[in-house]
PDB file of N, CA and C in Angstrom:
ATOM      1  N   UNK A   1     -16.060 -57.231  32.770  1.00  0.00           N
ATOM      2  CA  UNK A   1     -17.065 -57.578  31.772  1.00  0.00           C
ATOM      3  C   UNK A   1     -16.478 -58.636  30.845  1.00  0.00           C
ATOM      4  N   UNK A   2     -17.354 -59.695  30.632  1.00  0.00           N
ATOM      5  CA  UNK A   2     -16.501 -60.922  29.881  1.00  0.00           C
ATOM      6  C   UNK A   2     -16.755 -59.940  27.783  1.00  0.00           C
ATOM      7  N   UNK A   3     -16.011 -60.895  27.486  1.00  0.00           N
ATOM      8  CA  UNK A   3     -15.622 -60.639  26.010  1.00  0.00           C
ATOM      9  C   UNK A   3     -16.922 -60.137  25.207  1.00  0.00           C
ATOM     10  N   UNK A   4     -17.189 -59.712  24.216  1.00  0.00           N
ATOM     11  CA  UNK A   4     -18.074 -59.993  23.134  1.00  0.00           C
ATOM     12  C   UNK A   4     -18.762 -60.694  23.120  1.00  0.00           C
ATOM     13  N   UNK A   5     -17.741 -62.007  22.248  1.00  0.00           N
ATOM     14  CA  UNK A   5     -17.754 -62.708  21.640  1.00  0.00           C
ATOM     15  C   UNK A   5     -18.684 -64.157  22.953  1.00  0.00           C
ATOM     16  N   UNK A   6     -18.217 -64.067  23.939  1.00  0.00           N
ATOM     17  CA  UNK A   6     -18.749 -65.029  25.341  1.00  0.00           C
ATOM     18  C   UNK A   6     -20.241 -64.692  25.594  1.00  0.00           C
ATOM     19  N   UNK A   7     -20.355 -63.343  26.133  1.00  0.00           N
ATOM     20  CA  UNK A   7     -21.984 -63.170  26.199  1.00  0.00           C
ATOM     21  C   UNK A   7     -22.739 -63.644  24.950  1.00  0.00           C
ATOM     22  N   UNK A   8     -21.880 -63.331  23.430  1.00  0.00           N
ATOM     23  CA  UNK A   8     -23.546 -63.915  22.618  1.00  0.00           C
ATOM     24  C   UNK A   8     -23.787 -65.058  22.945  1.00  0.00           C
ATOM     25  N   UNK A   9     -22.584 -65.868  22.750  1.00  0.00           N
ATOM     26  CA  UNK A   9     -22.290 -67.319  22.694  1.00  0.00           C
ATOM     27  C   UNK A   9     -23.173 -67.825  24.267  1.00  0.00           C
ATOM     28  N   UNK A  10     -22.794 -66.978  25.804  1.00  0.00           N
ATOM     29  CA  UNK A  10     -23.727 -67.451  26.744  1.00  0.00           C
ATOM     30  C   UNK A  10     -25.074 -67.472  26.799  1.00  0.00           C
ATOM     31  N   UNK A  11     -25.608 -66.154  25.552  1.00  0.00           N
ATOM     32  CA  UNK A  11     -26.906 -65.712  26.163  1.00  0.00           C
ATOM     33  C   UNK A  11     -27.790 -66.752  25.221  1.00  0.00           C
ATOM     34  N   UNK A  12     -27.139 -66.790  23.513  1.00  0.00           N
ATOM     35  CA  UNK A  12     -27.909 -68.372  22.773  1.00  0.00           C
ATOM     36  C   UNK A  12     -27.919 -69.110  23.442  1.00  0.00           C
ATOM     37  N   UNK A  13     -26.792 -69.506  24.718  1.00  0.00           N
ATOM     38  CA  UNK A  13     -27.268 -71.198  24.706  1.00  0.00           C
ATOM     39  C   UNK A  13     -28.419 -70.897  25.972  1.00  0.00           C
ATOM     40  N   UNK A  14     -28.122 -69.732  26.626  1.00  0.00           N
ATOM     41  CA  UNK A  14     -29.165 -69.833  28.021  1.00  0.00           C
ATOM     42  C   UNK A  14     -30.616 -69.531  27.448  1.00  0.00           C
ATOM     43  N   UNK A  15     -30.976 -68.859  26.160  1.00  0.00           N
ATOM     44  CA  UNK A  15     -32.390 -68.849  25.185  1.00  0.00           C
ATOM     45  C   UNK A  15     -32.578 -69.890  25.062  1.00  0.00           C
ATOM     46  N   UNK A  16     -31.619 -70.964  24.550  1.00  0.00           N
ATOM     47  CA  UNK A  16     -31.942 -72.369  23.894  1.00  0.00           C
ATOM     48  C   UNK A  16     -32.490 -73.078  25.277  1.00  0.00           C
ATOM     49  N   UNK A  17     -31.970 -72.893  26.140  1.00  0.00           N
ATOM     50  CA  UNK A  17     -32.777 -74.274  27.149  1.00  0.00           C
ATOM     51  C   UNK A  17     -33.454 -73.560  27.670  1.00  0.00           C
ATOM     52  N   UNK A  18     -34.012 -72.251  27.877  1.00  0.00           N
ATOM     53  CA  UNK A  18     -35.130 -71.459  28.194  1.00  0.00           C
ATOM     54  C   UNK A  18     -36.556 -72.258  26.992  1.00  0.00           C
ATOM     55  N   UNK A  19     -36.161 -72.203  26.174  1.00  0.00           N
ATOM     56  CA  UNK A  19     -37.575 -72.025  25.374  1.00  0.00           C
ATOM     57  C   UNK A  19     -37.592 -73.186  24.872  1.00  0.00           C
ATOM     58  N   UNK A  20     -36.340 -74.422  24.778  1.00  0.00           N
ATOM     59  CA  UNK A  20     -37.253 -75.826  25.010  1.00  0.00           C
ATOM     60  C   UNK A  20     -37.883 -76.301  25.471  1.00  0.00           C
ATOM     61  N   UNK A  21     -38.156 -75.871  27.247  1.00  0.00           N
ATOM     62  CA  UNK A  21     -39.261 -76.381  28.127  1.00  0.00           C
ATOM     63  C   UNK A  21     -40.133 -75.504  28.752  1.00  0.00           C
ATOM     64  N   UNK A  22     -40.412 -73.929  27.824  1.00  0.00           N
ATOM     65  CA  UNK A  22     -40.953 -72.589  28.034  1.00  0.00           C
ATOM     66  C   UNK A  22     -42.340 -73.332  27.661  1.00  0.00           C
ATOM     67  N   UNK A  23     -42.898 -72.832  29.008  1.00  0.00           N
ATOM     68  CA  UNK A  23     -44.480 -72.789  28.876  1.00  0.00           C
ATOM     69  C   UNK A  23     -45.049 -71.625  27.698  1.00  0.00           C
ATOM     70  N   UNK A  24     -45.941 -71.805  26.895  1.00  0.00           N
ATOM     71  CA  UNK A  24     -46.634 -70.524  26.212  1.00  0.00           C
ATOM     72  C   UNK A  24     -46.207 -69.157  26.731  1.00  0.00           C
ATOM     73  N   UNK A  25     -46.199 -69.410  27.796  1.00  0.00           N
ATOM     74  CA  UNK A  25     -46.519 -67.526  28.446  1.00  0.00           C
ATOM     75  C   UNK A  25     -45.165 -67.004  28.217  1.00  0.00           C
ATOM     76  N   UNK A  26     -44.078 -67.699  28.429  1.00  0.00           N
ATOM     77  CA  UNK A  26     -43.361 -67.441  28.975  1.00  0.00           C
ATOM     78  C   UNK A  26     -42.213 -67.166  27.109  1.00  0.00           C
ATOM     79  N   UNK A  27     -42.866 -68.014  26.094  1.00  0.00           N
ATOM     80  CA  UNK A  27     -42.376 -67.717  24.556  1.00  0.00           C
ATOM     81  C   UNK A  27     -43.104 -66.785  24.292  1.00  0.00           C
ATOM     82  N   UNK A  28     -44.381 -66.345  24.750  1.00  0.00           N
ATOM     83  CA  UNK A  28     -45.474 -65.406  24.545  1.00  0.00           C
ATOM     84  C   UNK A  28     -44.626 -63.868  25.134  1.00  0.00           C
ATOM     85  N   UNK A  29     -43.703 -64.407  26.148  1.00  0.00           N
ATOM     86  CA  UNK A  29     -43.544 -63.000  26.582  1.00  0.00           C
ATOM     87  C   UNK A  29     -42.442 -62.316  25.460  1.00  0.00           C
ATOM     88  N   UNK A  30     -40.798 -63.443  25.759  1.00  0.00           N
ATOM     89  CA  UNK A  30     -40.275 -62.956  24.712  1.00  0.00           C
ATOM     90  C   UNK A  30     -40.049 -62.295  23.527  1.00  0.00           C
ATOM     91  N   UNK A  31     -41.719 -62.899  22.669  1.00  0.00           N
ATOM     92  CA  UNK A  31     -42.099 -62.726  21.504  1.00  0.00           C
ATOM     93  C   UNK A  31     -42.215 -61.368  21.770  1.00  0.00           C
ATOM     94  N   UNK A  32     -43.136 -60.797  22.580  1.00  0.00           N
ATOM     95  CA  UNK A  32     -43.502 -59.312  22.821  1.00  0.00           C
ATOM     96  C   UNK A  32     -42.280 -58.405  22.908  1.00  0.00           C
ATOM     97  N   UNK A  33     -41.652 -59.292  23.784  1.00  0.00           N
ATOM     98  CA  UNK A  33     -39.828 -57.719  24.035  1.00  0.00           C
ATOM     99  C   UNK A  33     -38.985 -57.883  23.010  1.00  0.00           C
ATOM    100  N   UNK A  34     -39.073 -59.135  22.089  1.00  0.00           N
ATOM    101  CA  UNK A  34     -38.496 -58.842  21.258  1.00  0.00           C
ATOM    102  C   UNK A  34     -39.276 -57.988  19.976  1.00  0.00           C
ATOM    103  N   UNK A  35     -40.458 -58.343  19.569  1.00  0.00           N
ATOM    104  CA  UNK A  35     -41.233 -56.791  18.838  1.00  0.00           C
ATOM    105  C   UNK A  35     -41.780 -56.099  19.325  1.00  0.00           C
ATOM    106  N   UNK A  36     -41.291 -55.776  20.726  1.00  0.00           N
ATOM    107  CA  UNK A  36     -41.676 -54.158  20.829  1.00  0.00           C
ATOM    108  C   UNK A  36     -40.316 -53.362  20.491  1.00  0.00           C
ATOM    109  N   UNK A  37     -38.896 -53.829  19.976  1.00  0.00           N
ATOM    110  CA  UNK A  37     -38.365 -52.947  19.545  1.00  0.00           C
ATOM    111  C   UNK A  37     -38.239 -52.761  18.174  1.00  0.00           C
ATOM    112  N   UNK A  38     -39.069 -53.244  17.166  1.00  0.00           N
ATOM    113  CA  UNK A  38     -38.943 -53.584  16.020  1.00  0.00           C
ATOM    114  C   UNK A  38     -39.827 -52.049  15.929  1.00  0.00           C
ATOM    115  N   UNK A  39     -39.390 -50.932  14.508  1.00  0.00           N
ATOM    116  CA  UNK A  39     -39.480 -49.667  13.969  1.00  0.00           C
ATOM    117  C   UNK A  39     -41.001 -49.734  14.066  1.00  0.00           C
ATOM    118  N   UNK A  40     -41.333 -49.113  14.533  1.00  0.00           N
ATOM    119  CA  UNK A  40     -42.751 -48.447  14.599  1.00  0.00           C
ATOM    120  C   UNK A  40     -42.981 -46.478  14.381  1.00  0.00           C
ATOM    121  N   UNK A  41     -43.489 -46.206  15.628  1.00  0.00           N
ATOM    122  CA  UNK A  41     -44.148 -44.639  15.721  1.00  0.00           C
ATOM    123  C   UNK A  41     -42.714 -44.279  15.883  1.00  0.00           C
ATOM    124  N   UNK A  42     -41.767 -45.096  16.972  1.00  0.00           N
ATOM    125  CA  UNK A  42     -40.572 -44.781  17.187  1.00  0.00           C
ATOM    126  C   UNK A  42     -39.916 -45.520  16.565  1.00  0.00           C
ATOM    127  N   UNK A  43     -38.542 -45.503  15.992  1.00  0.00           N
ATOM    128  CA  UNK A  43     -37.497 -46.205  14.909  1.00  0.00           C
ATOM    129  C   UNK A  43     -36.658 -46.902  15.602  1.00  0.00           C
ATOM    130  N   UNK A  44     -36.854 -48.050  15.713  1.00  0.00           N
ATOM    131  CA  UNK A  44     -35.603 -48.918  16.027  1.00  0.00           C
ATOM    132  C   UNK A  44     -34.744 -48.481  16.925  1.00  0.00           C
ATOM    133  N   UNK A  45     -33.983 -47.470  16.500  1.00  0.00           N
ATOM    134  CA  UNK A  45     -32.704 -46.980  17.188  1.00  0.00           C
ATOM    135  C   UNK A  45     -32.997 -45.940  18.445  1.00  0.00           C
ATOM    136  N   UNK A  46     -34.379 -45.669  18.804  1.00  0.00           N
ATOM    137  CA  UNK A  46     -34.591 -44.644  19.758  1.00  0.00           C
ATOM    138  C   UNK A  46     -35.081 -45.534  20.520  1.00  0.00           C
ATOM    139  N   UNK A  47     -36.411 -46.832  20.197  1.00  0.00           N
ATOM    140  CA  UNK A  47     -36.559 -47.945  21.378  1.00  0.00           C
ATOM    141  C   UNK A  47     -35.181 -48.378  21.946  1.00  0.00           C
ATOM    142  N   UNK A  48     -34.223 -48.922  21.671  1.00  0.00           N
ATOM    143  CA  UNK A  48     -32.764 -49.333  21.591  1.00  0.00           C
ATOM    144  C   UNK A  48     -32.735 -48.294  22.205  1.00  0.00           C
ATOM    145  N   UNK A  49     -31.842 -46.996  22.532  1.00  0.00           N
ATOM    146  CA  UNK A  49     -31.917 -46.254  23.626  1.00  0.00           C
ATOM    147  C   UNK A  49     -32.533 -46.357  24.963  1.00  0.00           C
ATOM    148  N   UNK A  50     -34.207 -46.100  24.329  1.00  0.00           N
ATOM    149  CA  UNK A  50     -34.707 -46.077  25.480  1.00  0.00           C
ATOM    150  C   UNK A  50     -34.244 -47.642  26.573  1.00  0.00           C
ATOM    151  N   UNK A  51     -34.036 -49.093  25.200  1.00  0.00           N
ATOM    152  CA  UNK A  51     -33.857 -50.124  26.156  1.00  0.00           C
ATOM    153  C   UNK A  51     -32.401 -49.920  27.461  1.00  0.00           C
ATOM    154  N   UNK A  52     -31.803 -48.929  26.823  1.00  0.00           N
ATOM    155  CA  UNK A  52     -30.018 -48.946  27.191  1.00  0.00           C
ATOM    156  C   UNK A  52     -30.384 -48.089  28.926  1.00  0.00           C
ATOM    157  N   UNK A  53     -31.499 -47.413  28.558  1.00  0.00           N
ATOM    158  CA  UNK A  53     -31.523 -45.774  29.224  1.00  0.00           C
ATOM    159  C   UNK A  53     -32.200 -47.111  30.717  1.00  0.00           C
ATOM    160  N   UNK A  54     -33.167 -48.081  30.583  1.00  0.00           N
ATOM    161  CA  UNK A  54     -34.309 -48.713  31.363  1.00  0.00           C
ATOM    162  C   UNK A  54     -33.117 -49.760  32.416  1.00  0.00           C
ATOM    163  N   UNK A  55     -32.492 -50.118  31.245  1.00  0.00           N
ATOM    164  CA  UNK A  55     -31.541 -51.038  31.659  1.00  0.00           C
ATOM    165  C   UNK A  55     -30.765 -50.583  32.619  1.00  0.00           C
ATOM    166  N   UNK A  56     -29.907 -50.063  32.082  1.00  0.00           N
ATOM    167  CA  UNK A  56     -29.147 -48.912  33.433  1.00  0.00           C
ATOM    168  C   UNK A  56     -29.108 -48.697  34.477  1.00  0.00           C
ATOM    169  N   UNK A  57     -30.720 -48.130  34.346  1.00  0.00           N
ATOM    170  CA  UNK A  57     -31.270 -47.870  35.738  1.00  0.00           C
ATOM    171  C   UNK A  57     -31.850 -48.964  36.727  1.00  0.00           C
ATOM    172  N   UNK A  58     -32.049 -49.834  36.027  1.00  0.00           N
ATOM    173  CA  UNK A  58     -32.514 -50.621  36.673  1.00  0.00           C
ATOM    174  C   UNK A  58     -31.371 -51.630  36.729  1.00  0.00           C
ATOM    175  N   UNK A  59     -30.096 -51.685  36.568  1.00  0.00           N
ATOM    176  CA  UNK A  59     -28.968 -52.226  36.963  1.00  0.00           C
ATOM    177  C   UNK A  59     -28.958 -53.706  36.768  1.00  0.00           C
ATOM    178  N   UNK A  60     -28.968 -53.612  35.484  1.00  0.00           N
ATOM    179  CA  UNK A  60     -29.156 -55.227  34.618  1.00  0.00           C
ATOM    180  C   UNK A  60     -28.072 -55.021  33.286  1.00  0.00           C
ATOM    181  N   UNK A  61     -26.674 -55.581  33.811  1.00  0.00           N
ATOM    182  CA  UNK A  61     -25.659 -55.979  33.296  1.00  0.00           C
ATOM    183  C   UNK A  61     -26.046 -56.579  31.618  1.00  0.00           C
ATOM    184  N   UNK A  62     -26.602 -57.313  32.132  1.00  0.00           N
ATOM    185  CA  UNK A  62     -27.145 -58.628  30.751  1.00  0.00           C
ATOM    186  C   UNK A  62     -27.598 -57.736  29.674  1.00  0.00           C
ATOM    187  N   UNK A  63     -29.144 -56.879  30.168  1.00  0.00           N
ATOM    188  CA  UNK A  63     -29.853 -56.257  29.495  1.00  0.00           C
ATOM    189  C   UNK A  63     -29.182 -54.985  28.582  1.00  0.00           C
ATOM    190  N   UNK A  64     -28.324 -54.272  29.359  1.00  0.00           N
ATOM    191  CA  UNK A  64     -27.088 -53.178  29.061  1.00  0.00           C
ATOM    192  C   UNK A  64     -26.685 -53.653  28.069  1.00  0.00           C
ATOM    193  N   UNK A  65     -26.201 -54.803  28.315  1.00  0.00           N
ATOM    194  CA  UNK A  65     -25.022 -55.431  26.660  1.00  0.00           C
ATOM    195  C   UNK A  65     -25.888 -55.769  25.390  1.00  0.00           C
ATOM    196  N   UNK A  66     -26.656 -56.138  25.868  1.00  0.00           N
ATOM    197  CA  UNK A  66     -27.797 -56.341  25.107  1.00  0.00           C
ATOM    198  C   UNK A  66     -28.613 -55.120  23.938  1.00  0.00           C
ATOM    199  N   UNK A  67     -29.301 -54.469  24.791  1.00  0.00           N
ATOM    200  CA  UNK A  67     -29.298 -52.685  23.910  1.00  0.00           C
ATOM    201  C   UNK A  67     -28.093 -52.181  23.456  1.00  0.00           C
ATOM    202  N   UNK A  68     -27.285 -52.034  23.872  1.00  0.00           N
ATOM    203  CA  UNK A  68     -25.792 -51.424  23.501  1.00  0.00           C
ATOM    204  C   UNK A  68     -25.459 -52.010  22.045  1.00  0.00           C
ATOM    205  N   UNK A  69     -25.218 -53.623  22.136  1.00  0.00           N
ATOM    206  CA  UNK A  69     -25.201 -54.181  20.914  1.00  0.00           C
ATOM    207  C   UNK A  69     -26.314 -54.342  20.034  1.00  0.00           C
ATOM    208  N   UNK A  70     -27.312 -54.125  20.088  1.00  0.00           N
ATOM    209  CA  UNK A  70     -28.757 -54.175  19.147  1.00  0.00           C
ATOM    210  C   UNK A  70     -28.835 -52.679  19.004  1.00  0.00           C
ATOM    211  N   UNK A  71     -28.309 -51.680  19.676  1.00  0.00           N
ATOM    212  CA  UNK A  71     -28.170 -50.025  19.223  1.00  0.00           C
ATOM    213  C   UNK A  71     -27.583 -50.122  18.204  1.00  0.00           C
ATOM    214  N   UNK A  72     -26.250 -50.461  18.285  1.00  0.00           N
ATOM    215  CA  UNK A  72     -25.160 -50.112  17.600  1.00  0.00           C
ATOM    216  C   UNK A  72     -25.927 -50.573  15.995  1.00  0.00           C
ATOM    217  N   UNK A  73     -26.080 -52.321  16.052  1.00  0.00           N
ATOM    218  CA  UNK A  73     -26.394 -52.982  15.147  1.00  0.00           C
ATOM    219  C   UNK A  73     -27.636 -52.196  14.605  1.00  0.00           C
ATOM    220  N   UNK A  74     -28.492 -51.456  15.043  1.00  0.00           N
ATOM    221  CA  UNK A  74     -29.354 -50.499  14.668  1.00  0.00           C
ATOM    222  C   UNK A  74     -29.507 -49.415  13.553  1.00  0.00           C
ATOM    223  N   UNK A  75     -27.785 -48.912  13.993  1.00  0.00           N
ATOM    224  CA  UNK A  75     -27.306 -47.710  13.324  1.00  0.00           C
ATOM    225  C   UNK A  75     -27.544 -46.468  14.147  1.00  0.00           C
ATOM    226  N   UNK A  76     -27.273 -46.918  15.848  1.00  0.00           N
ATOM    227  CA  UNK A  76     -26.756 -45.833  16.790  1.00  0.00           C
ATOM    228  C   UNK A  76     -25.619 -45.472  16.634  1.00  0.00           C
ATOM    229  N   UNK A  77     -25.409 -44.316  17.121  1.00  0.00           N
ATOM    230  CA  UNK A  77     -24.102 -43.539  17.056  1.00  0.00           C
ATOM    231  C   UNK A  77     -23.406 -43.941  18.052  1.00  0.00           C
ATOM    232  N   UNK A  78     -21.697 -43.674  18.663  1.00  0.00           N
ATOM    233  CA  UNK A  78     -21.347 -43.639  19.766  1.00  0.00           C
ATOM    234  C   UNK A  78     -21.886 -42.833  20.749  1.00  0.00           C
ATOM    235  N   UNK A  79     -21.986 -41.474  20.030  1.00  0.00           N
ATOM    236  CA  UNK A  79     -22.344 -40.413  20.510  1.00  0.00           C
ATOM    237  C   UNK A  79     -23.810 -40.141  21.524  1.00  0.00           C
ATOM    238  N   UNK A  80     -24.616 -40.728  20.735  1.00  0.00           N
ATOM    239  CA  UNK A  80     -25.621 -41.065  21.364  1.00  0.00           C
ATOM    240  C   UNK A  80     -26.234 -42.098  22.548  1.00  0.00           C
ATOM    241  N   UNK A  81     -25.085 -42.997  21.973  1.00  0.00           N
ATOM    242  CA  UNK A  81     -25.068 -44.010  22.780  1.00  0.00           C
ATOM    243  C   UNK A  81     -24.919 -43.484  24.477  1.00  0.00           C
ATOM    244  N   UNK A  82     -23.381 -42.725  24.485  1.00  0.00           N
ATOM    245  CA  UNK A  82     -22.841 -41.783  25.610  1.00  0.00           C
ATOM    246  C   UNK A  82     -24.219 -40.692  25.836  1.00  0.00           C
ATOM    247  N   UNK A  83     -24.917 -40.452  25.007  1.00  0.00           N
ATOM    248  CA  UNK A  83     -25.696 -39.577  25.329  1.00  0.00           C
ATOM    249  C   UNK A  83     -26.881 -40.321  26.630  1.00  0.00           C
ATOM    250  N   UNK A  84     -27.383 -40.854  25.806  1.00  0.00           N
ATOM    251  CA  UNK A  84     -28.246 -41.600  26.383  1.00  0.00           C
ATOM    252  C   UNK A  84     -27.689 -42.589  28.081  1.00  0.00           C
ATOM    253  N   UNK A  85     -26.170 -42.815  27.800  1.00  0.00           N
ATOM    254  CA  UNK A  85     -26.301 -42.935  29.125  1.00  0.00           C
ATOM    255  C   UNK A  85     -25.970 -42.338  30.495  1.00  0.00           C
ATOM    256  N   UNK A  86     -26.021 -40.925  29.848  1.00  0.00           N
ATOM    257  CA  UNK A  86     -26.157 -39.478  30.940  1.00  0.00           C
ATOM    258  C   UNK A  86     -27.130 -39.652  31.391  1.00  0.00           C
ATOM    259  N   UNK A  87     -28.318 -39.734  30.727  1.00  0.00           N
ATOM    260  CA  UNK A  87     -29.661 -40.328  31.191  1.00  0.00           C
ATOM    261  C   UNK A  87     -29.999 -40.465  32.118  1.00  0.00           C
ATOM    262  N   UNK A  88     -29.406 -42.076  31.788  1.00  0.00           N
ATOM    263  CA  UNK A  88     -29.424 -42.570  32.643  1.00  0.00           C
ATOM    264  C   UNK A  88     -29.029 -42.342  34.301  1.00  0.00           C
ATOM    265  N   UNK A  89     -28.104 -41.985  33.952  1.00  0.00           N
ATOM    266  CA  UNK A  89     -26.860 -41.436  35.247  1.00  0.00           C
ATOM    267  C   UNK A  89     -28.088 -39.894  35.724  1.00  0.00           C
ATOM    268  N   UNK A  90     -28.621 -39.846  35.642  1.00  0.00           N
ATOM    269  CA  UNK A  90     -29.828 -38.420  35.638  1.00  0.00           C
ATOM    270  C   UNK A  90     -30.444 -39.364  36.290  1.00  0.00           C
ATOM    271  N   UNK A  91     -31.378 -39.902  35.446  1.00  0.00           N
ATOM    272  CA  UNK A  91     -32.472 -40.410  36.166  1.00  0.00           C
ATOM    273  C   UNK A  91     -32.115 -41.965  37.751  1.00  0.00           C
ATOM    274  N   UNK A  92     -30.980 -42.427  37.023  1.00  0.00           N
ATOM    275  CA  UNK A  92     -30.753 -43.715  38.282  1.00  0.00           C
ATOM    276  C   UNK A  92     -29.665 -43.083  39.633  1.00  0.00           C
ATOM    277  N   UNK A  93     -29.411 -42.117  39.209  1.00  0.00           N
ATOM    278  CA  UNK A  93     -28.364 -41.811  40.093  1.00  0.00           C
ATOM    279  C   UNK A  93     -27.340 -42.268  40.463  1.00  0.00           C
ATOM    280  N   UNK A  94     -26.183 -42.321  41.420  1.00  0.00           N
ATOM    281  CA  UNK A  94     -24.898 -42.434  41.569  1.00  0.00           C
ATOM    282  C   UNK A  94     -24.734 -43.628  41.018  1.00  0.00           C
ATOM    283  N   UNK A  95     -25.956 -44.567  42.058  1.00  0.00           N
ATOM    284  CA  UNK A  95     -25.298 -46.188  42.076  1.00  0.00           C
ATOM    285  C   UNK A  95     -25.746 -46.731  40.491  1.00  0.00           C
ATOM    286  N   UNK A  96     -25.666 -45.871  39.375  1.00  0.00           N
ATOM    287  CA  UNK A  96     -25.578 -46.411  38.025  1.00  0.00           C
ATOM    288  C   UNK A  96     -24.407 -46.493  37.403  1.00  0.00           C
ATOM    289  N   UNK A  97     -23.196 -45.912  38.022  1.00  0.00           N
ATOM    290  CA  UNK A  97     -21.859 -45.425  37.706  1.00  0.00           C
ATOM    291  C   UNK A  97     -21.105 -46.556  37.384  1.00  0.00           C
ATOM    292  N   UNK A  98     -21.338 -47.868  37.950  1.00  0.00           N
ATOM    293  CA  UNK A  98     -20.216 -48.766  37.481  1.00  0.00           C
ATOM    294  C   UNK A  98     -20.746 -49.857  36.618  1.00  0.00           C
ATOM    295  N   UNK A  99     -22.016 -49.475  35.976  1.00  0.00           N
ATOM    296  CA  UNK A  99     -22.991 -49.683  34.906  1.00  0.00           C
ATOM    297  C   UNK A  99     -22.457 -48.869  34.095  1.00  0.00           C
ATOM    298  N   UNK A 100     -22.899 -47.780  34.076  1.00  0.00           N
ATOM    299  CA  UNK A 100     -21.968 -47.140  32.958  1.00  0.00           C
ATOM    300  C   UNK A 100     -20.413 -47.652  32.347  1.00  0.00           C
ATOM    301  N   UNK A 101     -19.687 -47.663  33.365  1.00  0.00           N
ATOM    302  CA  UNK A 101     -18.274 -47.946  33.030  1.00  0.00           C
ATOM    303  C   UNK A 101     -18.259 -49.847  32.322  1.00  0.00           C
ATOM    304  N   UNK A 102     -19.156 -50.311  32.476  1.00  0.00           N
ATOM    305  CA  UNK A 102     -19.816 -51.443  31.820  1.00  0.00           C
ATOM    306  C   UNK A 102     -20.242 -51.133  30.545  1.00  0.00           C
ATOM    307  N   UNK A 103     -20.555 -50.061  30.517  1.00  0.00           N
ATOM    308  CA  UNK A 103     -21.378 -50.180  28.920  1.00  0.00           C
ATOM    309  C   UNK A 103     -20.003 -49.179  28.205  1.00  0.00           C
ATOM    310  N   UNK A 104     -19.239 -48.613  28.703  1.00  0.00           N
ATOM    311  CA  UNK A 104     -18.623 -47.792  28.029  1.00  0.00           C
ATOM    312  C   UNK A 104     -17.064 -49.058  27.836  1.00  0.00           C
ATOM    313  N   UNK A 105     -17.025 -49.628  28.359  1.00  0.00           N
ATOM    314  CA  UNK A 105     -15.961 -50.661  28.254  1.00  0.00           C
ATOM    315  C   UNK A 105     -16.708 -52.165  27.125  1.00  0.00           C
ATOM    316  N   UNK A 106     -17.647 -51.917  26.930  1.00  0.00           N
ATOM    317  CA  UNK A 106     -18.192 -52.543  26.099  1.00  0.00           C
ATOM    318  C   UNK A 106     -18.243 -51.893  24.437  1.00  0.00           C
ATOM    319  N   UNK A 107     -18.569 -50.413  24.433  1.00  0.00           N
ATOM    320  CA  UNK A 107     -18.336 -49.167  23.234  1.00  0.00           C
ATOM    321  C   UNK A 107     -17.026 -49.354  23.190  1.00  0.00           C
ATOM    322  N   UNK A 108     -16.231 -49.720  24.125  1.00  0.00           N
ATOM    323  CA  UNK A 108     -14.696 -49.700  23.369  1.00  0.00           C
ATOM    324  C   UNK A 108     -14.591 -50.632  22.722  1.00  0.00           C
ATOM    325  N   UNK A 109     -14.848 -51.794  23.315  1.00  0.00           N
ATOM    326  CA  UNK A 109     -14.754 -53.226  22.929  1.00  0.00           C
ATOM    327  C   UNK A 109     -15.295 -52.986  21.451  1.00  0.00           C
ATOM    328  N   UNK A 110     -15.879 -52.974  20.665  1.00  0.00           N
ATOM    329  CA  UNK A 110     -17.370 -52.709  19.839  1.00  0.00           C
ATOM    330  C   UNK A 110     -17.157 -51.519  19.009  1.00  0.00           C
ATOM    331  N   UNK A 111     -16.493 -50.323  19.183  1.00  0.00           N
ATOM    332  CA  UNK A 111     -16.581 -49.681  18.193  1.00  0.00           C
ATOM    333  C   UNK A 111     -14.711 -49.482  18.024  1.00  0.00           C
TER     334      UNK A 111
END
């Protein structure tokens, strides 16, 4: 798993030339995933889960680091964090295991 500090730095610049030549739909979508985790019925920090728990399973590296660090920045716990990605490991089964060890080598990194 690369550094911290590399993924933010990769994922701004790969947003930045995404949404200079982003058709409507496609800033239209963003706009949406980025406030659908903003505090509603559910608080911030349980969407953020659920994003960590979706991610997982569906075996998206990017997305993982992504919830993990917008959890934390949330005011997730470690604890929960690990909780939530039993979850996962529940619901995606085996082949989520070196996803996990991704997100938990990232909680080290990070907390």
């Amino acid at each position: 798993m690369e550094k911290a500090s590399d993924f933010e730095t990769r994922r701004a610049r790969g947003n930045a030339l995404l949404l200079k030549d982003a058709p409507l739909a496609i800033k239209r979508f963003l706009a949406l995933d980025h406030d659908a985790y903003d505090d509603g019925a559910l608080p911030k920090t349980t969407k953020e889960l659920l994003g960590v728990v979706a991610s997982t399973v569906l075996r998206c590296d990017d997305c993982i680091e992504y919830h993990v660090r917008e959890s934390l920045e949330a005011g997730t716990t470690r604890d929960e964090l690990i909780e939530a990605l039993g979850i996962a490991l529940v619901a995606g089964g085996s082949i989520t295991i070196p996803h996990l060890r991704s997100a938990m080598e990232l909680l080290e990194e990070l907390t």
